[in-house]
Protein backbone atom coordinates (compact mmCIF):
# COMPACT_ATOMS: atom_id res chain seq x y z
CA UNK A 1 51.56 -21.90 204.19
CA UNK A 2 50.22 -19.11 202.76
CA UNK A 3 49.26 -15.55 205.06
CA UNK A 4 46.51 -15.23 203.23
CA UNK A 5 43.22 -14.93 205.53
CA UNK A 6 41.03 -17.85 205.78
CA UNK A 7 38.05 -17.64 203.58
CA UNK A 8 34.35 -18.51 204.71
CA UNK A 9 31.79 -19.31 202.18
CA UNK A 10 28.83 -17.40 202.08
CA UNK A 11 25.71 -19.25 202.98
CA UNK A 12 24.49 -18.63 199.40
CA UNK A 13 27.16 -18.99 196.87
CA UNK A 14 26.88 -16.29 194.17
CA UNK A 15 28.73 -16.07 190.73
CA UNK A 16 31.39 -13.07 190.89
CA UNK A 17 32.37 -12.64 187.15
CA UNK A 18 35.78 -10.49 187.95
CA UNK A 19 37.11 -13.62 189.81
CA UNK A 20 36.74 -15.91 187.11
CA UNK A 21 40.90 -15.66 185.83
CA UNK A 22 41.57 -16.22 182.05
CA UNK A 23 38.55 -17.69 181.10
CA UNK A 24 36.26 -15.63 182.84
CA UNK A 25 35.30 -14.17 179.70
CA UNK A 26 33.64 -17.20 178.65
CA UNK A 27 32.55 -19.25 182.06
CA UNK A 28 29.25 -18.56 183.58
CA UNK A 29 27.42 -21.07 185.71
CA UNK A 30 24.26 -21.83 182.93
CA UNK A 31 24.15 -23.96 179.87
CA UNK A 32 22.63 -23.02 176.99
CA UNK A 33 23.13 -20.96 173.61
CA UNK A 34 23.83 -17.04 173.82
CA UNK A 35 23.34 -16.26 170.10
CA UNK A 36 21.65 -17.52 167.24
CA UNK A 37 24.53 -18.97 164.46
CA UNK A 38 24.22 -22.24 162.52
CA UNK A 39 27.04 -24.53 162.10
CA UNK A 40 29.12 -24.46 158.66
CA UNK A 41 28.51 -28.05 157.26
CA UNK A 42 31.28 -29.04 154.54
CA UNK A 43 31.40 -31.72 151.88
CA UNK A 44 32.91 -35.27 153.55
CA UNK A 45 30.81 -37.69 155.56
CA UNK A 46 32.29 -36.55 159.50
CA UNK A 47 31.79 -33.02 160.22
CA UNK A 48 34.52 -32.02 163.47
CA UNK A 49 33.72 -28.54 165.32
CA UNK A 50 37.28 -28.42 167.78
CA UNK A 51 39.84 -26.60 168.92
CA UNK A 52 43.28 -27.99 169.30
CA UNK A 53 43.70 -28.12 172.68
CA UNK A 54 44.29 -31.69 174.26
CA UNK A 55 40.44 -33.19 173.94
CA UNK A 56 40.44 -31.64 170.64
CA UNK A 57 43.77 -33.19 169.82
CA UNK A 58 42.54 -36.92 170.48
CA UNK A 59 40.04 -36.91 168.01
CA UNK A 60 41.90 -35.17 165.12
CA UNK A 61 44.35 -37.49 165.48
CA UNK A 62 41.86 -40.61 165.67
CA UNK A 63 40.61 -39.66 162.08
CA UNK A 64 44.19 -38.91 160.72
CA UNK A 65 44.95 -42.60 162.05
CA UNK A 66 41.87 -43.83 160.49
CA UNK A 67 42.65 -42.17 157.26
CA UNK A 68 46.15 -43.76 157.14
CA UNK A 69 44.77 -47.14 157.25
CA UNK A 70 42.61 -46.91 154.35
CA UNK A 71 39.48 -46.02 156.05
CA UNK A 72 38.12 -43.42 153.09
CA UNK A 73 34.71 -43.34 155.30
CA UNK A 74 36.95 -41.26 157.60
CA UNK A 75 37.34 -38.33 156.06
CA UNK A 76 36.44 -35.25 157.82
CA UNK A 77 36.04 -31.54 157.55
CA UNK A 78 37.21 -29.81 160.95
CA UNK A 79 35.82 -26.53 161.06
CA UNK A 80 37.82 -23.71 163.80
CA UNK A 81 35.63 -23.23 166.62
CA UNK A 82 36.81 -20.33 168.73
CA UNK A 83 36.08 -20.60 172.58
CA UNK A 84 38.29 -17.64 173.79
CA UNK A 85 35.33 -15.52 171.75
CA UNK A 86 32.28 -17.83 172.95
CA UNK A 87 31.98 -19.87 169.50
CA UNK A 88 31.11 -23.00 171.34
CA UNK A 89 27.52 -20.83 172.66
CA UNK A 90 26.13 -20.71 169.32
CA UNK A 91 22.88 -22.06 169.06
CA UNK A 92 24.18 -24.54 166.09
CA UNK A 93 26.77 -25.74 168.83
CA UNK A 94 24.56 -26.35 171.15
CA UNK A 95 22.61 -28.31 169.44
CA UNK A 96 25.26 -31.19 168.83
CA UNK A 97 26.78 -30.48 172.02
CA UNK A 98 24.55 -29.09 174.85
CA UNK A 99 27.38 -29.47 177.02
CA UNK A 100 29.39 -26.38 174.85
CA UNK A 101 32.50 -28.49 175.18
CA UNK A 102 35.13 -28.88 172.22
CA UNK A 103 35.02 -31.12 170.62
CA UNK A 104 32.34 -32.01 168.83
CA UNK A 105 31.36 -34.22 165.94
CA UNK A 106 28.26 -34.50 163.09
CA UNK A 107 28.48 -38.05 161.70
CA UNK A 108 26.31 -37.43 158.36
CA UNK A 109 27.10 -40.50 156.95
CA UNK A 110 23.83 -41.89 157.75
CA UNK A 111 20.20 -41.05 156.14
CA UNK A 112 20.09 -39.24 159.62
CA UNK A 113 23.26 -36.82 161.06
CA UNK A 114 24.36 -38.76 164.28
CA UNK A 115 25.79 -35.84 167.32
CA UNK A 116 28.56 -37.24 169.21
CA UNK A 117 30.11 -35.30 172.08
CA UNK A 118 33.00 -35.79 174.94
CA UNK A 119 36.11 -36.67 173.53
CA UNK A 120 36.05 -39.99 174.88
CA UNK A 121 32.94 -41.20 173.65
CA UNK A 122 33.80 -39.76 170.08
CA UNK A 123 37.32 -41.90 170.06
CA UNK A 124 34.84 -44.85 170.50
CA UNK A 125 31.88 -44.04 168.58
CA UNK A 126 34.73 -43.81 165.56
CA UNK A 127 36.86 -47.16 166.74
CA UNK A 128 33.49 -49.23 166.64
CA UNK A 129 32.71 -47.40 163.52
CA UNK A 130 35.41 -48.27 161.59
CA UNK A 131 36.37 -51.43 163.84
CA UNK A 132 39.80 -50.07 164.77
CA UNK A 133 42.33 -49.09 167.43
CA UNK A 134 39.39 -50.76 170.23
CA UNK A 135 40.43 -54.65 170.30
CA UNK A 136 37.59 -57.00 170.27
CA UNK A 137 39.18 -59.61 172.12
CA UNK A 138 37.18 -59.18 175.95
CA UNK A 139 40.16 -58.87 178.29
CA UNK A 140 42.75 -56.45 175.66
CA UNK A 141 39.05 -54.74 175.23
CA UNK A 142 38.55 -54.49 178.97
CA UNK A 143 42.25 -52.99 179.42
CA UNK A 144 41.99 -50.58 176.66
CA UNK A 145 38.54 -49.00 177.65
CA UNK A 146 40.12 -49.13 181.57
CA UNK A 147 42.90 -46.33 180.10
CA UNK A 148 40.51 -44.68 178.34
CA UNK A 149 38.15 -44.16 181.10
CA UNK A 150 41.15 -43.17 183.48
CA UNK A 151 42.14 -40.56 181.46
CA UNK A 152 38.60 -39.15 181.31
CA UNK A 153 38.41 -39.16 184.54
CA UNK A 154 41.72 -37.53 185.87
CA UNK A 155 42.34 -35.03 183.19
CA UNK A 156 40.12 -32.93 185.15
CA UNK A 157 42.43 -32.80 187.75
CA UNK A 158 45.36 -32.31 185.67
CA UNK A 159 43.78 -29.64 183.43
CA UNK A 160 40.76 -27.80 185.81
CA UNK A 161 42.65 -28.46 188.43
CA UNK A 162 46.52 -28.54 188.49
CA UNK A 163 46.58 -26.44 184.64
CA UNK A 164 44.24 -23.46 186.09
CA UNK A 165 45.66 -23.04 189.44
CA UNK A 166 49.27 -22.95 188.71
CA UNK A 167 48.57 -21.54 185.24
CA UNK A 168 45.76 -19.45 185.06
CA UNK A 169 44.34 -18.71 188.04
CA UNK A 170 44.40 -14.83 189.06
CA UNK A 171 45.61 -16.08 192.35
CA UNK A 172 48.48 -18.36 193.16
CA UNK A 173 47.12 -20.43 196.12
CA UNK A 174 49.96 -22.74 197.58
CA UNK A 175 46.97 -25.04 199.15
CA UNK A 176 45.39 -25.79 195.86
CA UNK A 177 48.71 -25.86 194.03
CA UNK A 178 50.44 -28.40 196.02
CA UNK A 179 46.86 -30.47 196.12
CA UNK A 180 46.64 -30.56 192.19
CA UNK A 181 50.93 -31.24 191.64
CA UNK A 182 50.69 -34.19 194.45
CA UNK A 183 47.84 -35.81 192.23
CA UNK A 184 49.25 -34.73 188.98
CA UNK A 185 52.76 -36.69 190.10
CA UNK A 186 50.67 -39.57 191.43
CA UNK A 187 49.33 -39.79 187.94
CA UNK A 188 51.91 -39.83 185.86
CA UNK A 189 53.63 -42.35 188.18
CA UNK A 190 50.36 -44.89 187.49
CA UNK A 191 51.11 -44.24 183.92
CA UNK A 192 55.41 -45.06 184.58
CA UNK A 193 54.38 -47.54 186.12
CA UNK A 194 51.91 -49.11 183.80
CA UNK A 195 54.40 -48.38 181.23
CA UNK A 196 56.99 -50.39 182.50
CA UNK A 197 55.13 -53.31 181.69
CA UNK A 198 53.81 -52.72 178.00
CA UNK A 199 54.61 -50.59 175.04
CA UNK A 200 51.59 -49.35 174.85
CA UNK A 201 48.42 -48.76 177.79
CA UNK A 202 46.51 -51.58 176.92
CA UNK A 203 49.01 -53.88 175.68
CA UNK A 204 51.33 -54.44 172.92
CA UNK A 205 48.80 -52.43 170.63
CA UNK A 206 48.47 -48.73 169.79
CA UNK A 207 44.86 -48.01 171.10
CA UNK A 208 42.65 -45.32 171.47
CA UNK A 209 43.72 -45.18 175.51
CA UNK A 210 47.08 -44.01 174.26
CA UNK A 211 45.75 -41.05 172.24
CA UNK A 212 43.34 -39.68 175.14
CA UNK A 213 46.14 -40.04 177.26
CA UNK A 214 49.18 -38.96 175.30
CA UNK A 215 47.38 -35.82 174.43
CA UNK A 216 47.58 -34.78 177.69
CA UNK A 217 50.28 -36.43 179.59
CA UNK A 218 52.35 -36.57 176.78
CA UNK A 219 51.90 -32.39 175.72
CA UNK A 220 52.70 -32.21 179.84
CA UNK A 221 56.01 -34.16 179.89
CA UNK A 222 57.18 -32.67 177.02
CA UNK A 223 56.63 -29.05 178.42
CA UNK A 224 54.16 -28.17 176.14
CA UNK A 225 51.13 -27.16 178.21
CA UNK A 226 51.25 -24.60 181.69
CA UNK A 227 55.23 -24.44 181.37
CA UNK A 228 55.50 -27.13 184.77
CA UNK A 229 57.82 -29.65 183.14
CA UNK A 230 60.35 -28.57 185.25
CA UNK A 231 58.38 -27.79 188.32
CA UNK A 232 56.44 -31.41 188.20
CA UNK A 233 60.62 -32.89 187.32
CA UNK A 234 58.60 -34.62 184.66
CA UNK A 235 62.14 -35.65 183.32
CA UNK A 236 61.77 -38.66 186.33
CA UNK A 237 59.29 -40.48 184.25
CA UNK A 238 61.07 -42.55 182.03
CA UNK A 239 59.00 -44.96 180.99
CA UNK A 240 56.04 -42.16 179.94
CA UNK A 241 58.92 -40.08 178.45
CA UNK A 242 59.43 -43.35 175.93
CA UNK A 243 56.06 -43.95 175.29
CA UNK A 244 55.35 -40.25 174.06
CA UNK A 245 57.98 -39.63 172.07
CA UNK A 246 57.57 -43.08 169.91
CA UNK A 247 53.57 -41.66 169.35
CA UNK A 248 54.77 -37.96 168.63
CA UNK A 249 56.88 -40.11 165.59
CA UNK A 250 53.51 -41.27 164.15
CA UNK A 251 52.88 -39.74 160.62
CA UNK A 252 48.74 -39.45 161.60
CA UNK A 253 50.05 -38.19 165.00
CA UNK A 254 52.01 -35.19 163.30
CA UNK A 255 48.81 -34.35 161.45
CA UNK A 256 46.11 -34.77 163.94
CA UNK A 257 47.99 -31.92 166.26
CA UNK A 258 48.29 -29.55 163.68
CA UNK A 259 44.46 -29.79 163.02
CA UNK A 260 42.68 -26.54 164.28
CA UNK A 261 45.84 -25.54 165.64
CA UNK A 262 45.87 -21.47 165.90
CA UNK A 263 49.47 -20.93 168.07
CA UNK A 264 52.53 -21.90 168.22
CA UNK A 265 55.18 -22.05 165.04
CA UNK A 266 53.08 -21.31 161.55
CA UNK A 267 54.36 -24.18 160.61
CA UNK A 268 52.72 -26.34 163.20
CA UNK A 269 49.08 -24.87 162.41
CA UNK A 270 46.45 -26.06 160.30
CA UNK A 271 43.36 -23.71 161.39
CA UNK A 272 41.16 -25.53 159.56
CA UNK A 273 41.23 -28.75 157.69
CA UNK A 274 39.11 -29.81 154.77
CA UNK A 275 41.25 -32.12 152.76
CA UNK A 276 44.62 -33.87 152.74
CA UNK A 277 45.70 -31.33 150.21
CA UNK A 278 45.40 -28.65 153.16
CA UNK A 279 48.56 -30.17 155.02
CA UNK A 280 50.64 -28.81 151.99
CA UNK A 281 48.46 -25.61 151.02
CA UNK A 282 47.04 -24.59 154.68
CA UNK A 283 43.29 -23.21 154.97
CA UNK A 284 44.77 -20.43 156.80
CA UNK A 285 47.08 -19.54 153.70
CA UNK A 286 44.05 -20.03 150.74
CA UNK A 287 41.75 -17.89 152.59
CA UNK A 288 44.01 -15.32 152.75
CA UNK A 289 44.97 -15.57 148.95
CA UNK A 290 41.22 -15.60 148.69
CA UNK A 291 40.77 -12.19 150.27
């Protein structure tokens, strides 16, 4: 173990803004709005504010899937929100999400705009919507919304947990390292093993448990998130290895990651995205023309 001295919490805990590692720019410990800024509404019924990390990643690529069956009530605008520069604290934000958590969706379909927020309840709000990807059957229902719930519940421990301390903490601390990788490993050996019984989490059927999870644990095993493929020896997990490379292969899986995409190859980035057209012509590219 580490040499470092033991620490002793203070008897009142208070927030220290210099220890706060990458994001400390943006974390503070209240909720709220810090500046005034309404929301940019476009022209199609579902109205995405997201970023393309992993949560924002499962619902871009719930409407792409949507869209490619034939579901016209789908389409979406997804408008860039920013939350290295504190976007996601405008007061519009706030108001569909109070929580200031991409992503974040206006459903104005209605006579009234419908907020939905958390990634997971969005992927449902949209499969009973459009009644797809969420089987009605009780039992395949049952096992579908099990996976779903699982992933909702230890991402945090993947991403807050594992993801910040090996990635971007200011501090490497062996204790919390080796805690978050043990759990981590444990996790994606449920998954193997889960795996090894059905194509897919809750079955034989592409679901929306398999896009909450394979945004994560499949952008993990591929290397594409905290650079720990080979650290975790993700390569071990065979049957998870399978199972996210025949969803990466998905058409609507292709498209949802590009959406609100800002890194990575130009080619792979779709800042924002307002129509299909924008796949071929990208937002980034007409607003630049535009300038």
């Amino acid at each position: 173990m580490s040499d470092t001295p033991a620490y002793t919490p203070p008897k009142i805990w208070t927030w220290n803004k210099a220890n706060g590692g990458q994001f400390a720019n943006i974390n503070r410990p209240i909720a709220g709005a810090t500046h005034d800024k309404d929301l940019p509404v476009g022209r199609h019924p579902l109205q995405l504010y997201s970023l393309a990390t992993p949560n924002g990643v499962k619902v871009t690529v719930m409407l792409e899937e949507l869209l490619a069956l034939g579901h016209r009530g789908a389409e979406y605008d997804a408008w860039l929100i920013k939350i290295q520069e504190g976007e996601q604290f405008s007061s519009g934000f706030v108001a569909v999400n109070p929580n200031s958590k991409i992503p974040a969706l206006l459903d104005r379909s209605g006579p009234k705009p419908i907020r939905v927020f958390e990634s997971g309840a969005i992927l449902v709000y949209l499969a009973e919507k459009f009644g797809a990807f969420l089987p009605t059957e009780p039992a395949a229902r049952a096992e579908c919304l099990s996976w779903l719930f699982w992933q909702m519940g230890s991402a945090p421990y993947l991403g807050g947990g594992f993801g910040h301390f090996y990635a971007y903490a200011p501090t490497k601390i062996e204790y919390a390292i080796d805690r978050f990788a043990m759990e981590t490993k444990r996790q994606l050996d449920v998954l193997d093993r889960r795996l090894g019984e059905s194509a897919y989490l809750g079955g034989d059927t592409y679901t929306i448990a398999d896009m909450a999870v394979w945004s994560w644990y499949g952008a993990l095993v591929k290397g594409l998130i905290y650079d720990a493929a080979e650290f975790l020896q993700v390569q071990d997990y065979k049957n998870v290895q399978r199972w996210t490379d025949a969803i990466a292969e998905r058409p609507a899986v292709k498209r949802g990651r590009m959406v609100n995409r800002t890194w990575g190859e130009p080619s792979s980035q779709l800042h924002e995205r307002h129509d299909a057209s924008d796949f071929d012509t990208k937002t980034q590219d007409k607003l630049a023309a535009a300038e």
